[in-house]
PDB file of N, CA and C in Angstrom:
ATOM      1  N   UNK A   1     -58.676 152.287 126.692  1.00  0.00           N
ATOM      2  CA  UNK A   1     -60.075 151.963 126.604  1.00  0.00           C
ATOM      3  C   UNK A   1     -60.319 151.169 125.318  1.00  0.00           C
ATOM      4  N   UNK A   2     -61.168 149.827 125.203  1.00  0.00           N
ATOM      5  CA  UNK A   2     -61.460 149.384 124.226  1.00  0.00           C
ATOM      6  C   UNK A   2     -63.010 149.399 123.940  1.00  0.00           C
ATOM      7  N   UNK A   3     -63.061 149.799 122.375  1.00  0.00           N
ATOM      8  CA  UNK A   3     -64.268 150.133 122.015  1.00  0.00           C
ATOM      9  C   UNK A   3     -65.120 148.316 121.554  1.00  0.00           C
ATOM     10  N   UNK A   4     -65.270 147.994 122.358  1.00  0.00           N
ATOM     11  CA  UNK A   4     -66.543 146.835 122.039  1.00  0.00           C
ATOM     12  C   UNK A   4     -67.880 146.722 120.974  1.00  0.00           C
ATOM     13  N   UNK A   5     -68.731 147.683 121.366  1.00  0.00           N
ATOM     14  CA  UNK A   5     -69.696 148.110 120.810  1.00  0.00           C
ATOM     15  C   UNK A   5     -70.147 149.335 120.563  1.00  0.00           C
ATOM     16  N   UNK A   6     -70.955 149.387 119.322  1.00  0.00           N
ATOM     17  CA  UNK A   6     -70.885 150.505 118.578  1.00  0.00           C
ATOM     18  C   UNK A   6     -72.414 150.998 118.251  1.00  0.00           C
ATOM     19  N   UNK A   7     -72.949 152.328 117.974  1.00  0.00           N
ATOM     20  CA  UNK A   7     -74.357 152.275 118.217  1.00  0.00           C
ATOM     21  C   UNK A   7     -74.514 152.883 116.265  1.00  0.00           C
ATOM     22  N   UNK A   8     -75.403 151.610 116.353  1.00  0.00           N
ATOM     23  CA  UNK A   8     -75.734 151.626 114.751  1.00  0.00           C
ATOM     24  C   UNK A   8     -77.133 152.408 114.475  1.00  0.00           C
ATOM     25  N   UNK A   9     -77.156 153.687 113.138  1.00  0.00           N
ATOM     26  CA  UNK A   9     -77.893 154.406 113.203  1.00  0.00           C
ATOM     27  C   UNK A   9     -79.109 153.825 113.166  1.00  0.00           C
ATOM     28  N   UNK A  10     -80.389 155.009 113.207  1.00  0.00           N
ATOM     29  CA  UNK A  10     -81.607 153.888 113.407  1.00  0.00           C
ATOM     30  C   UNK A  10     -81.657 152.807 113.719  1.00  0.00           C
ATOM     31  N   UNK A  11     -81.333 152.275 114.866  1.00  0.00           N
ATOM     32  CA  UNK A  11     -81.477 151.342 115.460  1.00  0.00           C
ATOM     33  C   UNK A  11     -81.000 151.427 116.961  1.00  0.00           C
ATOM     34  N   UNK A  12     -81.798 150.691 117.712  1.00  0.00           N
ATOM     35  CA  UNK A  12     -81.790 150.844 119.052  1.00  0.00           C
ATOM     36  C   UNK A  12     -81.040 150.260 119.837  1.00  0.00           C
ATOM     37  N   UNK A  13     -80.202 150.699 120.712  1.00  0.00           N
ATOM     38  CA  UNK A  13     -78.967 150.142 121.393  1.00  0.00           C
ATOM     39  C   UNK A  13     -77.942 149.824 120.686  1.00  0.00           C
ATOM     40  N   UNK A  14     -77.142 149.287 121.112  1.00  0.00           N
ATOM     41  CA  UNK A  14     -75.121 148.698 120.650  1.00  0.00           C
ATOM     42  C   UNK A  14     -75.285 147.778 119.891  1.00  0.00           C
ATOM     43  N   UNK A  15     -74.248 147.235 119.441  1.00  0.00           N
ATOM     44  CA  UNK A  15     -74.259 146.574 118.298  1.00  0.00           C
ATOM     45  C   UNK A  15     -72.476 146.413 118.557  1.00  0.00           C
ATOM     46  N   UNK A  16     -72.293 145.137 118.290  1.00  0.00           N
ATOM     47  CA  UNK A  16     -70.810 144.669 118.537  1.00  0.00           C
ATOM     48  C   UNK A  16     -69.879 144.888 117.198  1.00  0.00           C
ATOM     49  N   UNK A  17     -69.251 145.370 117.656  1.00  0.00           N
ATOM     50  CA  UNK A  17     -68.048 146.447 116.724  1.00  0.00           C
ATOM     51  C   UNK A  17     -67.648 145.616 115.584  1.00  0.00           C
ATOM     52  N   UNK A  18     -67.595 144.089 115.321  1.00  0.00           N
ATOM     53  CA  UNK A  18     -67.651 143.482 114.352  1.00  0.00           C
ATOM     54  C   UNK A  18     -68.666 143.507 113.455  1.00  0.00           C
ATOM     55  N   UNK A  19     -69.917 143.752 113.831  1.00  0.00           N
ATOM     56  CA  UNK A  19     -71.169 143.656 112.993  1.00  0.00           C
ATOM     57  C   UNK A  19     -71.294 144.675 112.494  1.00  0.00           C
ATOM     58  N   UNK A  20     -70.887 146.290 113.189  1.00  0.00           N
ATOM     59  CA  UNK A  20     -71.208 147.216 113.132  1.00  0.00           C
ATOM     60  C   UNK A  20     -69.786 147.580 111.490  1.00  0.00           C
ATOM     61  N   UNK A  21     -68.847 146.888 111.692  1.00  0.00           N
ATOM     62  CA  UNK A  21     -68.010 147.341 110.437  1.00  0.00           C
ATOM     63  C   UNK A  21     -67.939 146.315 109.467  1.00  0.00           C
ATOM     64  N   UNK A  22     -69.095 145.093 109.678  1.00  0.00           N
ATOM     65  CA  UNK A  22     -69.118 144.182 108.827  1.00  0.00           C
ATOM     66  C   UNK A  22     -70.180 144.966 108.077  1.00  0.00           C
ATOM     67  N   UNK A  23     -71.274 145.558 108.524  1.00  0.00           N
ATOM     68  CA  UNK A  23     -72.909 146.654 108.009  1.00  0.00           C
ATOM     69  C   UNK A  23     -71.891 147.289 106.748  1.00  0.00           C
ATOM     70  N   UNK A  24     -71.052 148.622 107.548  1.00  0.00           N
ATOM     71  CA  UNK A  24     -70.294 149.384 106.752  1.00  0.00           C
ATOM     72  C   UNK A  24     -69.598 148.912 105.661  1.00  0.00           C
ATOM     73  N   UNK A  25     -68.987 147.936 105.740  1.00  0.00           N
ATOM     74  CA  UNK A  25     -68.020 147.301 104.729  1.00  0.00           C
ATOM     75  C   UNK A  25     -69.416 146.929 103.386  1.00  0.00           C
ATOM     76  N   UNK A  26     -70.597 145.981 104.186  1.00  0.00           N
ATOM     77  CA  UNK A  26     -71.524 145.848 103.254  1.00  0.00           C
ATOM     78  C   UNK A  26     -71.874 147.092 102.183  1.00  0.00           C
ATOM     79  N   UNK A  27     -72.342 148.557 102.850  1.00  0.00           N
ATOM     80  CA  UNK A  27     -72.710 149.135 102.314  1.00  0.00           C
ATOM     81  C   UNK A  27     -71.497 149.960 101.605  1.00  0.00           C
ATOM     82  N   UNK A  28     -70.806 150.138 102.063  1.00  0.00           N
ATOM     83  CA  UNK A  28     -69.927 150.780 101.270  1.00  0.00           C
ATOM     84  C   UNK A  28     -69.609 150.115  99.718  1.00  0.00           C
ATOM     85  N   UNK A  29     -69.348 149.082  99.831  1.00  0.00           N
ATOM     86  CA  UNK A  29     -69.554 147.882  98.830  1.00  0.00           C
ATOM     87  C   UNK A  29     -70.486 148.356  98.013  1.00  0.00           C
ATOM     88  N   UNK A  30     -71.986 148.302  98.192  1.00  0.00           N
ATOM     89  CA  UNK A  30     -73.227 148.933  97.643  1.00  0.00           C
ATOM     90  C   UNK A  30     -72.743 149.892  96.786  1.00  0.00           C
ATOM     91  N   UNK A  31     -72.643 151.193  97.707  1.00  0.00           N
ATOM     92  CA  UNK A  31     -72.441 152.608  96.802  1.00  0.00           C
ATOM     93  C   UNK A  31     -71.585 152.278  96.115  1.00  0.00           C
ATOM     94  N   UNK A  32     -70.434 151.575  96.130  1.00  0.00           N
ATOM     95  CA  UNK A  32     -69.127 151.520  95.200  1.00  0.00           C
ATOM     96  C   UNK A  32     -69.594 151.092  93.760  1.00  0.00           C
ATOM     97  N   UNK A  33     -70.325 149.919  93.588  1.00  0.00           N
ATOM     98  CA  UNK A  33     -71.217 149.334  93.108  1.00  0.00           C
ATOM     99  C   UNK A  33     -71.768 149.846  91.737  1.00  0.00           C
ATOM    100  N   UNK A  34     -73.121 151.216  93.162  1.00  0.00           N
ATOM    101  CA  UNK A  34     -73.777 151.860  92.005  1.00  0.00           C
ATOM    102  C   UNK A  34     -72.750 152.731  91.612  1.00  0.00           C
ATOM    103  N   UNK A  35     -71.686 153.500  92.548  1.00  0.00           N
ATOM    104  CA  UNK A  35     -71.004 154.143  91.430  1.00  0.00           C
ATOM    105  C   UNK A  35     -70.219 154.005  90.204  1.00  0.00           C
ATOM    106  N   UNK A  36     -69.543 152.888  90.198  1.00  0.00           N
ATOM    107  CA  UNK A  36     -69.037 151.837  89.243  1.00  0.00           C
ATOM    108  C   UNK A  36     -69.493 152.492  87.455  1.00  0.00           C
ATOM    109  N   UNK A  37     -71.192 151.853  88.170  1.00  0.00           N
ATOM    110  CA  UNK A  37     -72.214 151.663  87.334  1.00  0.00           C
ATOM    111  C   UNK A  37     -72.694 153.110  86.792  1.00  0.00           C
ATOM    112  N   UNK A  38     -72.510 153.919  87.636  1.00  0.00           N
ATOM    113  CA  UNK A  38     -73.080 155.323  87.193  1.00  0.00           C
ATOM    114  C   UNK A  38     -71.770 156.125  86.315  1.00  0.00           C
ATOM    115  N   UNK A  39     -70.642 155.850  86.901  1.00  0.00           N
ATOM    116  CA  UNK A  39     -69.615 156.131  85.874  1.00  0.00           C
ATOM    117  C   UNK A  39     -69.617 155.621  84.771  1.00  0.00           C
ATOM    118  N   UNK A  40     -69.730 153.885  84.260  1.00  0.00           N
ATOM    119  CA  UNK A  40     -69.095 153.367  83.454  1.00  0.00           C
ATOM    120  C   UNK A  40     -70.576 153.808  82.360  1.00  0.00           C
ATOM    121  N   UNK A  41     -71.743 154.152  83.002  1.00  0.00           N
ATOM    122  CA  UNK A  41     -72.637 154.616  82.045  1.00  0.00           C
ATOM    123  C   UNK A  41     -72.287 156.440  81.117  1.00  0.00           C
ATOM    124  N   UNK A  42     -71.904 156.958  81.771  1.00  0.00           N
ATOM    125  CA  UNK A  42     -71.587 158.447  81.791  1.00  0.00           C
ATOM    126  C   UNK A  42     -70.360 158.451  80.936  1.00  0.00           C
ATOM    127  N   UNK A  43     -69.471 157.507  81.045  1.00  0.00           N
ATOM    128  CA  UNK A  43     -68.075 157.394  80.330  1.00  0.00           C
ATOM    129  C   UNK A  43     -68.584 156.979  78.922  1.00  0.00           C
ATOM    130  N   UNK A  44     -69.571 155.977  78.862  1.00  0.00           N
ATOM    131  CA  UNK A  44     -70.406 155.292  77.295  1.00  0.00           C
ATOM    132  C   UNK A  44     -70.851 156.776  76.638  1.00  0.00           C
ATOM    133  N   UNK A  45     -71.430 157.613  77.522  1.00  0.00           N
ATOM    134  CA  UNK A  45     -72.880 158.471  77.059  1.00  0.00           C
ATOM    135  C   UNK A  45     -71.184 159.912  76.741  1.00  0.00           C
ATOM    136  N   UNK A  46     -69.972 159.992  77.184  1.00  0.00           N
ATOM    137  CA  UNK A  46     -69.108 161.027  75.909  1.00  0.00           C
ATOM    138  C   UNK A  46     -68.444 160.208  75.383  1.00  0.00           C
ATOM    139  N   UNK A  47     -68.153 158.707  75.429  1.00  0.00           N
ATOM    140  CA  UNK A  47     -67.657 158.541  74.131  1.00  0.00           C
ATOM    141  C   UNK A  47     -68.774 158.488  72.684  1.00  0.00           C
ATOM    142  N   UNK A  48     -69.859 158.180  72.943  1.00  0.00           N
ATOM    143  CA  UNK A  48     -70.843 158.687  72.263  1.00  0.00           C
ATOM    144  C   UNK A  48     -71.311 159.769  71.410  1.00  0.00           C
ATOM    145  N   UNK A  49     -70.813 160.770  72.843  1.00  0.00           N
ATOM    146  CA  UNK A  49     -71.120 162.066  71.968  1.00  0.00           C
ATOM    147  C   UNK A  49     -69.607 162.508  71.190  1.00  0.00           C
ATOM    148  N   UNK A  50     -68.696 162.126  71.663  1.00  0.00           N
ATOM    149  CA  UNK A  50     -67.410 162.053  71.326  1.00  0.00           C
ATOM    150  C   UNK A  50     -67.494 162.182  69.973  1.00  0.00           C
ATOM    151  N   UNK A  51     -67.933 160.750  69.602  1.00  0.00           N
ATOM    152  CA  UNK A  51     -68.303 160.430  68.281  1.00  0.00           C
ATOM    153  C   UNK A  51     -69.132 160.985  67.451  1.00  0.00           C
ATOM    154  N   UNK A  52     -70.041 161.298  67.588  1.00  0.00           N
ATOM    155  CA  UNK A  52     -70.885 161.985  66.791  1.00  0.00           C
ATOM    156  C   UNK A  52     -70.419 163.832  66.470  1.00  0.00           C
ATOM    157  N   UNK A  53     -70.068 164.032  67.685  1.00  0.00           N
ATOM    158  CA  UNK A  53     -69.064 165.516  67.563  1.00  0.00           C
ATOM    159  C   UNK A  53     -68.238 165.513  66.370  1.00  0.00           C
ATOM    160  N   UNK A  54     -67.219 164.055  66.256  1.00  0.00           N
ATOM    161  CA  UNK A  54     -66.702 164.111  65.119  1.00  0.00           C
ATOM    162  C   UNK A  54     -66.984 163.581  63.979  1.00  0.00           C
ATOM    163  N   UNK A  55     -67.934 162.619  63.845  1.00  0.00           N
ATOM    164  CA  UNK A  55     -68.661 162.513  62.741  1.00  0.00           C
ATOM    165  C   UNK A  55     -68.920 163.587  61.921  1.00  0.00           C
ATOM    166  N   UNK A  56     -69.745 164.665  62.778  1.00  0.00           N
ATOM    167  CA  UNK A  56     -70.108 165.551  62.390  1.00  0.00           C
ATOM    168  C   UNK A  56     -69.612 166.857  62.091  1.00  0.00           C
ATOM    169  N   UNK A  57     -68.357 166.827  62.810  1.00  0.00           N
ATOM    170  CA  UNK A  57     -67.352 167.964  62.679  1.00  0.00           C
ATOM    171  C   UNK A  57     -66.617 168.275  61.768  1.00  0.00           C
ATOM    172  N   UNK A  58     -66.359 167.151  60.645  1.00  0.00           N
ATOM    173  CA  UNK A  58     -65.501 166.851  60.146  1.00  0.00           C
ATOM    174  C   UNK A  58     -65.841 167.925  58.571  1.00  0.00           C
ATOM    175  N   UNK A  59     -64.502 167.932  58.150  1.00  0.00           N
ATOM    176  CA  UNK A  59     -64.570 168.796  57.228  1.00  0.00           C
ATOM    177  C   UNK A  59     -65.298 167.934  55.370  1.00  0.00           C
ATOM    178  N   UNK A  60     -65.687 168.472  54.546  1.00  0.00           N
ATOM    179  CA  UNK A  60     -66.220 167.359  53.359  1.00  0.00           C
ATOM    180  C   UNK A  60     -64.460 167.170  52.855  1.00  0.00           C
ATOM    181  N   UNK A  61     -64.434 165.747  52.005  1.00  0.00           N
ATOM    182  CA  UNK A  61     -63.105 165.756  51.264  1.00  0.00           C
ATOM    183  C   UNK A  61     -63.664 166.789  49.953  1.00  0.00           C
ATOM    184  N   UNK A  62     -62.574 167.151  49.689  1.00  0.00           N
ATOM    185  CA  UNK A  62     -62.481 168.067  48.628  1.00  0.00           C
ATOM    186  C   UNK A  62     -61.461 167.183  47.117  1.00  0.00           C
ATOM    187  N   UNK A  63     -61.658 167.225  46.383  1.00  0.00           N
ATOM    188  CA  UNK A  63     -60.665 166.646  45.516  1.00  0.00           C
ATOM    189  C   UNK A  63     -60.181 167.770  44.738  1.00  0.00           C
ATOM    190  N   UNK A  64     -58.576 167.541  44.721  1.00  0.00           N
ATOM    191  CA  UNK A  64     -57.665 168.070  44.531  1.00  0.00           C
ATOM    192  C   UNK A  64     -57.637 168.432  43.100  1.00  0.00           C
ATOM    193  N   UNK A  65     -57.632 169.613  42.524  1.00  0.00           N
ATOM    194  CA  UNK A  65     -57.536 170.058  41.155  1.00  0.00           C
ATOM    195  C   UNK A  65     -56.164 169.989  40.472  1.00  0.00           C
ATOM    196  N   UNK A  66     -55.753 169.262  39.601  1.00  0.00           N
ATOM    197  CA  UNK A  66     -54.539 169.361  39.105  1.00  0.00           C
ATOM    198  C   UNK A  66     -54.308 170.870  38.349  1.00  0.00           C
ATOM    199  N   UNK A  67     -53.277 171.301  38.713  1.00  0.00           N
ATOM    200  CA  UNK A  67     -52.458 172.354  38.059  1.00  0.00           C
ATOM    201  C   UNK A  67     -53.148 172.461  36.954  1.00  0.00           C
ATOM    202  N   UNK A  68     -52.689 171.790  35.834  1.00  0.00           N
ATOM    203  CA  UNK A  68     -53.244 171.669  34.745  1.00  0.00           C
ATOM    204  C   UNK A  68     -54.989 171.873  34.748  1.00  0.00           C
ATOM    205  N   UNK A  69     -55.109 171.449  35.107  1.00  0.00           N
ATOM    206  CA  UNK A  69     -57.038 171.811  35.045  1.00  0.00           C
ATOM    207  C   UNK A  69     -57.254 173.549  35.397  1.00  0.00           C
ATOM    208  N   UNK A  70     -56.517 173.459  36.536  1.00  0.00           N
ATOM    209  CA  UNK A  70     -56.476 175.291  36.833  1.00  0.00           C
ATOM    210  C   UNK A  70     -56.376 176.348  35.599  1.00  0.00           C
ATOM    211  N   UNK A  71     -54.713 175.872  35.490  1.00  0.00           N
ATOM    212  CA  UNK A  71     -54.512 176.909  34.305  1.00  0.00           C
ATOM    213  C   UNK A  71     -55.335 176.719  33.128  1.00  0.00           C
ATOM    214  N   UNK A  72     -56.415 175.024  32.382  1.00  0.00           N
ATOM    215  CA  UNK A  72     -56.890 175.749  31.848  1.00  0.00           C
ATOM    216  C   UNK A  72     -58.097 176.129  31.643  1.00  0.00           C
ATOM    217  N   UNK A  73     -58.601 176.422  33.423  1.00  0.00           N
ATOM    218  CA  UNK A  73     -60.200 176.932  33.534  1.00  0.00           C
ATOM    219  C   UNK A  73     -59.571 178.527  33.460  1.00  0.00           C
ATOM    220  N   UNK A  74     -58.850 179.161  33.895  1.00  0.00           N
ATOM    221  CA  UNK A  74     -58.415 180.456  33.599  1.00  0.00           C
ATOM    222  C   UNK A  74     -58.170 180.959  32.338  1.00  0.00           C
ATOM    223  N   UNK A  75     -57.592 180.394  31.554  1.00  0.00           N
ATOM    224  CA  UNK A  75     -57.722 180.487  29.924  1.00  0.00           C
ATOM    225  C   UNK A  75     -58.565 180.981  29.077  1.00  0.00           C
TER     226      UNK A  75
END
């Protein structure tokens, strides 16, 4: 059996099996699209916070006391 035509949603009657996976191919395209777009925004928004996590995480530098200074604040 060969499938000819195909019944496209909301819409009334058949629709020839080329048009009907040329629609699909369109929309699929679409969503791919916005998803693309909804990832590559979401991927910006933790490297973002990424950053600021460690901005902020980070320990203060401390400067290093020489030996000598130690022994002679103990003194």
């Amino acid at each position: 059996m060969n499938v000819t035509k195909l019944r496209i949603a909301n819409e009334p009657g058949l629709a020839p099996a080329g048009v009907y996976f040329a629609r699909l191919a369109t929309q699929l395209r679409a969503l791919n699209e916005n998803e693309s777009a909804r990832q590559a925004a979401l991927d910006a928004e933790d490297r973002r916070l990424e950053a600021r996590y460690r901005a902020k995480s980070t320990a203060p530098v401390r400067r290093r006391v020489a030996h000598a200074e130690v022994a002679h604040a103990i003194q």
